[in-house]
Protein backbone atom coordinates (compact mmCIF):
# COMPACT_ATOMS: atom_id res chain seq x y z
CA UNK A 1 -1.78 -19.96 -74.70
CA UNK A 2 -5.25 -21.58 -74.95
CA UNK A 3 -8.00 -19.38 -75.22
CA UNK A 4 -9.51 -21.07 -71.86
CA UNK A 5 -6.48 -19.68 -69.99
CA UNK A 6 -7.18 -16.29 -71.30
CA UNK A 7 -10.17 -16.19 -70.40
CA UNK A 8 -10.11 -16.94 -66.93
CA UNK A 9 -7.07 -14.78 -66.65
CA UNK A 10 -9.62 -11.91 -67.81
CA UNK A 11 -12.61 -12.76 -65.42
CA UNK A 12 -10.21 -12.84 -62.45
CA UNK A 13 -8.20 -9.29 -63.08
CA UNK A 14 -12.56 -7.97 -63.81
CA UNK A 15 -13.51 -8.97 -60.02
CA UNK A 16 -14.74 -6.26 -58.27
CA UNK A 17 -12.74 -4.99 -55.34
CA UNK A 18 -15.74 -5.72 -53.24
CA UNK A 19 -15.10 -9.43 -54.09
CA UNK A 20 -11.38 -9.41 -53.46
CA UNK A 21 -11.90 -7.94 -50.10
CA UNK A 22 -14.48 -10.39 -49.36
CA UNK A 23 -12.44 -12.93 -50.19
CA UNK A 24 -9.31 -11.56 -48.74
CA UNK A 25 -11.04 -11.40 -45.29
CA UNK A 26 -12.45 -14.87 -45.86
CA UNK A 27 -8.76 -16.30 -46.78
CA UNK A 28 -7.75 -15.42 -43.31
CA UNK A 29 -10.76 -16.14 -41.30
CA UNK A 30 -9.12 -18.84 -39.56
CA UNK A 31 -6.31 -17.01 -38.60
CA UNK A 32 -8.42 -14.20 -37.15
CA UNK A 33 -10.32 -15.91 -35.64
CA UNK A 34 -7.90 -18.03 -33.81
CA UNK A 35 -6.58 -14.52 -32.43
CA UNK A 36 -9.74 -13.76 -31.19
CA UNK A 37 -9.98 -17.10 -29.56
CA UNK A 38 -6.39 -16.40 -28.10
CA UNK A 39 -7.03 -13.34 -26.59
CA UNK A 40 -10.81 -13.65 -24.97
CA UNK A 41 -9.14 -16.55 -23.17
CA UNK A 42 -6.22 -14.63 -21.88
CA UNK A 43 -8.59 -11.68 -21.15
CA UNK A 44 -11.11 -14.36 -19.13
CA UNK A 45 -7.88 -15.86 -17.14
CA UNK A 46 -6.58 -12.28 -16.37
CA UNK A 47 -10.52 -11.51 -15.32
CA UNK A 48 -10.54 -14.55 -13.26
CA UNK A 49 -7.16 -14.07 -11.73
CA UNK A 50 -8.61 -10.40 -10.63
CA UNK A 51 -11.92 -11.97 -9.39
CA UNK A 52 -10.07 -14.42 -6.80
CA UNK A 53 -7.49 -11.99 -5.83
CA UNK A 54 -10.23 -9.43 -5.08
CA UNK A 55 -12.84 -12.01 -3.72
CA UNK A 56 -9.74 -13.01 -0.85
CA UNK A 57 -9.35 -9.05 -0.45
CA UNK A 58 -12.87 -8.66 0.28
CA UNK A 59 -14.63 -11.98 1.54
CA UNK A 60 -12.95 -11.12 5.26
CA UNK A 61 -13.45 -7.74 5.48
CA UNK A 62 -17.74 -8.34 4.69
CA UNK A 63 -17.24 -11.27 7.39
CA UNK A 64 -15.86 -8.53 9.87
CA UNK A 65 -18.79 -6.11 9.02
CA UNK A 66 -21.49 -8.87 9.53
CA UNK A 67 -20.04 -10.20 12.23
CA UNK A 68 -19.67 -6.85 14.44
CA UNK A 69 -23.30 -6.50 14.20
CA UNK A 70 -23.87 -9.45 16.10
CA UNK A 71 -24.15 -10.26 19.89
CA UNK A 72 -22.03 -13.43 21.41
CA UNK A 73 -25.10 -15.85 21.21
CA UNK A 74 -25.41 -14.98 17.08
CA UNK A 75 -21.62 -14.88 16.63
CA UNK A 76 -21.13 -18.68 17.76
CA UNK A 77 -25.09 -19.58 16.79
CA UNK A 78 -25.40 -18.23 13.05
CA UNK A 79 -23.32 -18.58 9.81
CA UNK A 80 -20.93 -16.45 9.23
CA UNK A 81 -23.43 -14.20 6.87
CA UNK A 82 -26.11 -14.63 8.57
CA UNK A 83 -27.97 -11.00 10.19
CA UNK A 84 -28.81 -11.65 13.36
CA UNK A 85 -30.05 -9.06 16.42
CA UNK A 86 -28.29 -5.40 15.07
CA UNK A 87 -25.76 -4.99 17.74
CA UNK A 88 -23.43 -2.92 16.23
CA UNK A 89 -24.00 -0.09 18.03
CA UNK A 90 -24.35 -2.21 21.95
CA UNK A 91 -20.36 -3.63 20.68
CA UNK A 92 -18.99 -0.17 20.21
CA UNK A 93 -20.38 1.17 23.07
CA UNK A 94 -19.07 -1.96 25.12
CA UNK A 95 -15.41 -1.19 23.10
CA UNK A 96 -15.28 2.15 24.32
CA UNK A 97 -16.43 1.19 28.23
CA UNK A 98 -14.29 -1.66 28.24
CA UNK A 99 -11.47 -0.99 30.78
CA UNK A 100 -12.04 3.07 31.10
CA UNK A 101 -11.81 3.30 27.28
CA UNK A 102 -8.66 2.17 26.81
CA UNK A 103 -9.20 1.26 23.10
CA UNK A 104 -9.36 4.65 22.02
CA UNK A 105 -6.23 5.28 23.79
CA UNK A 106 -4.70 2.14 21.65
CA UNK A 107 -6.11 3.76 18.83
CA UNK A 108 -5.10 7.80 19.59
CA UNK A 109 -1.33 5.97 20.07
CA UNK A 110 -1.29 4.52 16.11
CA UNK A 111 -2.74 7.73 15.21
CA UNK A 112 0.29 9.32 16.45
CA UNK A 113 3.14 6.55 16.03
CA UNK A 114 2.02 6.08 12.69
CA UNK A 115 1.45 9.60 11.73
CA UNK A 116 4.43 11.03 13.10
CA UNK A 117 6.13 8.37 11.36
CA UNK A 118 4.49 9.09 7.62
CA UNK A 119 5.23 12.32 7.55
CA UNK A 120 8.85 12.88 9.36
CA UNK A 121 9.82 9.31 8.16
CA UNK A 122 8.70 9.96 4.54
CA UNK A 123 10.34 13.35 4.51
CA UNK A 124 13.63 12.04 5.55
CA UNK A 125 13.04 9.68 2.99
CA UNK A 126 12.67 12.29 0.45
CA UNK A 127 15.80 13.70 1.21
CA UNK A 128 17.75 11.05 1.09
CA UNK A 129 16.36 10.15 -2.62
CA UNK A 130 16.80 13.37 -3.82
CA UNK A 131 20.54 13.78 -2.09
CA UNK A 132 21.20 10.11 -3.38
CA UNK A 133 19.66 11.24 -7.12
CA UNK A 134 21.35 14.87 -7.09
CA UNK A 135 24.43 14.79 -5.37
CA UNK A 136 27.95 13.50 -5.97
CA UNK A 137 29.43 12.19 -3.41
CA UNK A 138 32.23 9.61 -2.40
CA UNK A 139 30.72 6.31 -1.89
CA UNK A 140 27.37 6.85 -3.09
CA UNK A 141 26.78 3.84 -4.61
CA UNK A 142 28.14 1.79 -2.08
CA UNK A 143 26.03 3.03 0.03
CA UNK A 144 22.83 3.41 -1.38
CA UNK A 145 23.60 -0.43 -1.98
CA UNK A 146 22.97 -0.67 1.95
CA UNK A 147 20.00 0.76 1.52
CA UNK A 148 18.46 -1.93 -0.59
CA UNK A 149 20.17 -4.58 1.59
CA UNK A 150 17.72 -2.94 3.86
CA UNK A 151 15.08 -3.35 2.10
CA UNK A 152 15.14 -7.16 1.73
CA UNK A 153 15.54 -7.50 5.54
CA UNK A 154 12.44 -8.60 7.21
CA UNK A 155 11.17 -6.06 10.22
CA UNK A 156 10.94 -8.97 12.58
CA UNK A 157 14.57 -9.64 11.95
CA UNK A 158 15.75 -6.54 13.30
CA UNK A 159 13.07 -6.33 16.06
CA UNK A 160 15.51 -8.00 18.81
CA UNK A 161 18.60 -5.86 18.00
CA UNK A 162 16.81 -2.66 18.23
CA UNK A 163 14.88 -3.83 22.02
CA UNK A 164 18.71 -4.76 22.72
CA UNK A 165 19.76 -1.11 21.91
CA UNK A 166 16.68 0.30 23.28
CA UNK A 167 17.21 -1.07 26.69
CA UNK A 168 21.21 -0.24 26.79
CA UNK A 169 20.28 3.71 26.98
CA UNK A 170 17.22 3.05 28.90
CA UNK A 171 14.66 3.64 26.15
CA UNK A 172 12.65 0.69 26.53
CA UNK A 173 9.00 0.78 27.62
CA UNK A 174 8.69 4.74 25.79
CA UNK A 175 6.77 6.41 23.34
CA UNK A 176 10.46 6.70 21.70
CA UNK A 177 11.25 2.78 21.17
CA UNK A 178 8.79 2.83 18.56
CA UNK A 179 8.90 6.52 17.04
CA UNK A 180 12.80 6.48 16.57
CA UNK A 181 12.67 2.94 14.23
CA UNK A 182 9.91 3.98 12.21
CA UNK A 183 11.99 7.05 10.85
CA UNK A 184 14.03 5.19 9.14
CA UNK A 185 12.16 3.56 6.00
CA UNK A 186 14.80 2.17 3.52
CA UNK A 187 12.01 1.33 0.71
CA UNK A 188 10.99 5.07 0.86
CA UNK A 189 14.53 6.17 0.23
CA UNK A 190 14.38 3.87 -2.90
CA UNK A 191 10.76 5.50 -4.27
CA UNK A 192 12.48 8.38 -3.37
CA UNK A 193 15.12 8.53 -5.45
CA UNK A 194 12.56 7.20 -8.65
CA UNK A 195 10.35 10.15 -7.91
CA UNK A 196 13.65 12.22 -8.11
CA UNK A 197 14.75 11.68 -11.27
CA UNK A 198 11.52 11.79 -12.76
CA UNK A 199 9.94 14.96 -11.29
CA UNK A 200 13.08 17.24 -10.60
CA UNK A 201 14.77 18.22 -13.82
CA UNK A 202 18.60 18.91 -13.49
CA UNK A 203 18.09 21.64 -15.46
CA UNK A 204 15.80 23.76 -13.07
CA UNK A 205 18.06 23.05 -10.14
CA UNK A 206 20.95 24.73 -11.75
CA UNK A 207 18.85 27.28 -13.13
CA UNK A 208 18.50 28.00 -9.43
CA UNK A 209 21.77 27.95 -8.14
CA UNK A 210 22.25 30.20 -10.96
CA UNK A 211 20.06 32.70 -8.97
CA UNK A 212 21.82 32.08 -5.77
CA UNK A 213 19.47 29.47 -4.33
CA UNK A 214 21.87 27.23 -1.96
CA UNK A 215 20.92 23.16 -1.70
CA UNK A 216 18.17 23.57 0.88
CA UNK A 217 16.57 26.05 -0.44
CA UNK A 218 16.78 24.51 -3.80
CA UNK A 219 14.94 21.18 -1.95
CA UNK A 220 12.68 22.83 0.10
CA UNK A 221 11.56 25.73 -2.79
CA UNK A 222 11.52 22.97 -5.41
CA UNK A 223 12.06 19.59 -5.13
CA UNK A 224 10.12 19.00 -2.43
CA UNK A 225 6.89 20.86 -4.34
CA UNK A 226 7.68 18.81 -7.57
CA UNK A 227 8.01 15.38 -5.20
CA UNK A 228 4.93 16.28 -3.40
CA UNK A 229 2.87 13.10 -5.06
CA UNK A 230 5.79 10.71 -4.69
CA UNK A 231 5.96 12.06 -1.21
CA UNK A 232 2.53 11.18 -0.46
CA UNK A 233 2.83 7.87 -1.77
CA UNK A 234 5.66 7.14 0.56
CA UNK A 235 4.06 8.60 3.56
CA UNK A 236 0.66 6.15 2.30
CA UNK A 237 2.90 2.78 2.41
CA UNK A 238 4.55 4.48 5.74
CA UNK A 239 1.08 5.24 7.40
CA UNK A 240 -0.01 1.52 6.49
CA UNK A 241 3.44 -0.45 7.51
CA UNK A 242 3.24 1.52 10.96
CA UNK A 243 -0.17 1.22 11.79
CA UNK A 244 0.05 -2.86 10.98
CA UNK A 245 3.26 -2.68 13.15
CA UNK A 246 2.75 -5.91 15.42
CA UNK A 247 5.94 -7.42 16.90
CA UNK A 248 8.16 -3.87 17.39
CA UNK A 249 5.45 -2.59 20.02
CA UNK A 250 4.90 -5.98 21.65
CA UNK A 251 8.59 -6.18 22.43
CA UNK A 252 9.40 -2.97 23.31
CA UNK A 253 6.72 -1.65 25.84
CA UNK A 254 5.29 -3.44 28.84
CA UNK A 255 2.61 -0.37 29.55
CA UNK A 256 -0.92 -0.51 28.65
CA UNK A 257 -1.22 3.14 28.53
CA UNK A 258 1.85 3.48 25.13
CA UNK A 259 0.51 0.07 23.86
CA UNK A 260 -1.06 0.41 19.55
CA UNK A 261 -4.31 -0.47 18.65
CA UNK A 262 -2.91 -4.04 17.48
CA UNK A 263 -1.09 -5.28 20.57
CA UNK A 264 -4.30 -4.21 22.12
CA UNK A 265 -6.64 -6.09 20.29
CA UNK A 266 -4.31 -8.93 20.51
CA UNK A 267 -4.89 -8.79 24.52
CA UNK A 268 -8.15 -8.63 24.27
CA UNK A 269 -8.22 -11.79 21.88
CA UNK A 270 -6.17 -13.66 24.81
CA UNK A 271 -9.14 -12.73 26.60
CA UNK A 272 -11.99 -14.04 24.81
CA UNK A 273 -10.71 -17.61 25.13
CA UNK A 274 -11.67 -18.07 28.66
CA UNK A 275 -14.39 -15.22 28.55
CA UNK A 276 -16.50 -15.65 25.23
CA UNK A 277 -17.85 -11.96 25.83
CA UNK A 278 -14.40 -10.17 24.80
CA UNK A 279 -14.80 -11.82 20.87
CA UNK A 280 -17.75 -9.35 19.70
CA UNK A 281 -15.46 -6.96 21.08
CA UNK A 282 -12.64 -7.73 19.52
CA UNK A 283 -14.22 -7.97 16.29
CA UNK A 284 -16.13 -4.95 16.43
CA UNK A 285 -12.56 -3.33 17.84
CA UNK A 286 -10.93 -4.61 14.46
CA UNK A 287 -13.72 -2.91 12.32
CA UNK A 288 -13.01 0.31 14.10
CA UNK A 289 -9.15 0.74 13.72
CA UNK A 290 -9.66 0.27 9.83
CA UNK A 291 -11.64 3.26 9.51
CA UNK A 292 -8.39 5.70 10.01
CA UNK A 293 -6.76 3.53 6.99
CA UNK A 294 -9.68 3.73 5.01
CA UNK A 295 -10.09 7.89 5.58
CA UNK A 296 -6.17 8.14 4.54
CA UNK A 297 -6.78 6.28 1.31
CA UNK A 298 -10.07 7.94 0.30
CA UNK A 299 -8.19 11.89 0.79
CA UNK A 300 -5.48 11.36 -1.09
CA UNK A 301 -6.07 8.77 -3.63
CA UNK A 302 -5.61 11.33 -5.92
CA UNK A 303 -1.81 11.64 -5.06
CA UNK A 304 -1.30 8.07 -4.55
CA UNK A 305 -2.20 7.40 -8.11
CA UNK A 306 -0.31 9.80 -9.74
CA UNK A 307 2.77 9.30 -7.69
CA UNK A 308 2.07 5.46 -8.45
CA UNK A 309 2.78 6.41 -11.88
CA UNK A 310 6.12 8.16 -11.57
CA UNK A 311 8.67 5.58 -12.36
CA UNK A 312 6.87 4.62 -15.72
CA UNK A 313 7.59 8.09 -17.31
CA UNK A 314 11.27 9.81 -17.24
């Protein structure tokens, strides 16, 4: 071997380590920075993705709050984010007058259908996902098979069989039509039976039977305290797919008096064509029955997150 050779062979095994890092990080530079390329762009196309999903979110609901504080003359004579005269205040107070107050009796009748419906819905929910996730039974599978059939059927599509029921044992046109469908929430049973087998360990159930705790008492004393957040969540998505209920209610009752706050407004929009004076009030009517949504989301965010969470950790 030449003595050349040997003596670059010696300078190269004397770099410092500072130098072979240096150049270690600058062999791969291109790599690296390729990555980093990679992923700012997917981060800026996820960003963007968020942006436009929340802008189409939002954009209406800031058109709805301009455009209740405006009189008929500013609604048709300004842009659509345009202040004009304040009349927020002059709208709701022409809302509640309008036809004795009969909007806040639309409104009082969601509160109720959909209430009674998140939380006696939702907790017949909850049992069935726990029965379905603790229980042997013949058939189970079968049937909690129907259950997701149910889920993938449309409301609407089931709207003129149940008015066809309804009216055979003289139900139609009641307070019951539309309390008596919304009990029965086949998505819930399916959450359900997640938040089951998450929360309620086999292990603590038989610990109680052990103690002479029968199966209500073991649901009631314990499963429903550990499904509490899953229950929530359920009785959220309930609270929100009654109060948006639209075609059930328009079918089923003919009174004024039963009718929700969105067959209501929907009235009052036939109105406004021939009578331009209804449309503030409409608009300033669809501001108002948001609020209840909004005050069910703010109290128990807390719950809906965590129960949001459920199926991701067993």
């Amino acid at each position: 071997m030449s003595t050349s050779t040997l003596s670059r062979n010696t300078a190269a095994s004397k770099q410092s380590p500072r130098s072979r890092r240096t150049g270690y990080r600058s062999g791969r530079g291109s790599n690296g920075t390729s990555n980093r390329s990679g992923g700012f762009a997917s981060k800026l196309t996820v960003n963007g993705l968020l942006i436009i999903g929340s802008a189409y979110m939002v954009v209406p609901v800031l058109w709805l709050v301009f455009a209740s504080t405006k009189n008929a003359a500013d609604l048709y004579g300004t842009s659509a984010y345009a202040l004009g005269n304040f009349s927020l205040f002059e709208n709701i107070a022409n809302v509640a007058n309008q036809d004795g107050g009969l909007f806040f009796r639309w409104l009082g009748n969601s509160v109720m259908y959909a209430g009674v419906g998140a939380v006696l819905g939702s907790l017949i929910s909850v049992m069935a996902g726990y029965a379905f996730d603790k229980f042997q039974f013949r058939w189970k599978d079968s049937l909690f098979g129907f259950v997701l059939v149910g889920v993938l059927i449309p409301n609407t599509a089931t709207v003129l069989p149940m008015y066809l029921l309804a009216s055979l044992v003289g139900m139609t046109n009641t307070i019951w039509a539309i309390l008596i469908p919304v009990l029965c929430n086949p998505f819930g049973v399916y959450l359900a039976r997640v938040y089951s087998s998450s929360y309620v360990p086999a292990e603590t159930l038989e610990a109680a039977r052990m103690d002479g705790a029968g199966p209500v008492r073991s649901f009631f004393s314990l499963g429903l305290p550990m499904m509490m957040p899953g229950y929530i969540t359920i009785a959220l998505f309930q609270f929100v797919g009654v109060w948006n209920n639209f075609m059930l209610p328009l079918v089923m009752l003919q009174d004024q008096q039963l009718l929700p706050v969105s067959v209501g407004i929907s009235i009052w929009q036939g109105y406004s064509v021939p009578q331009p004076e209804f449309t503030p009030m409409v608009i300033t009517g669809s501001l108002l029955s948001i609020l209840p949504l909004l005050v069910a989301f703010i109290m128990l965010q807390r719950f809906w997150k965590s129960g949001l969470t459920a199926g991701s950790v067993k």
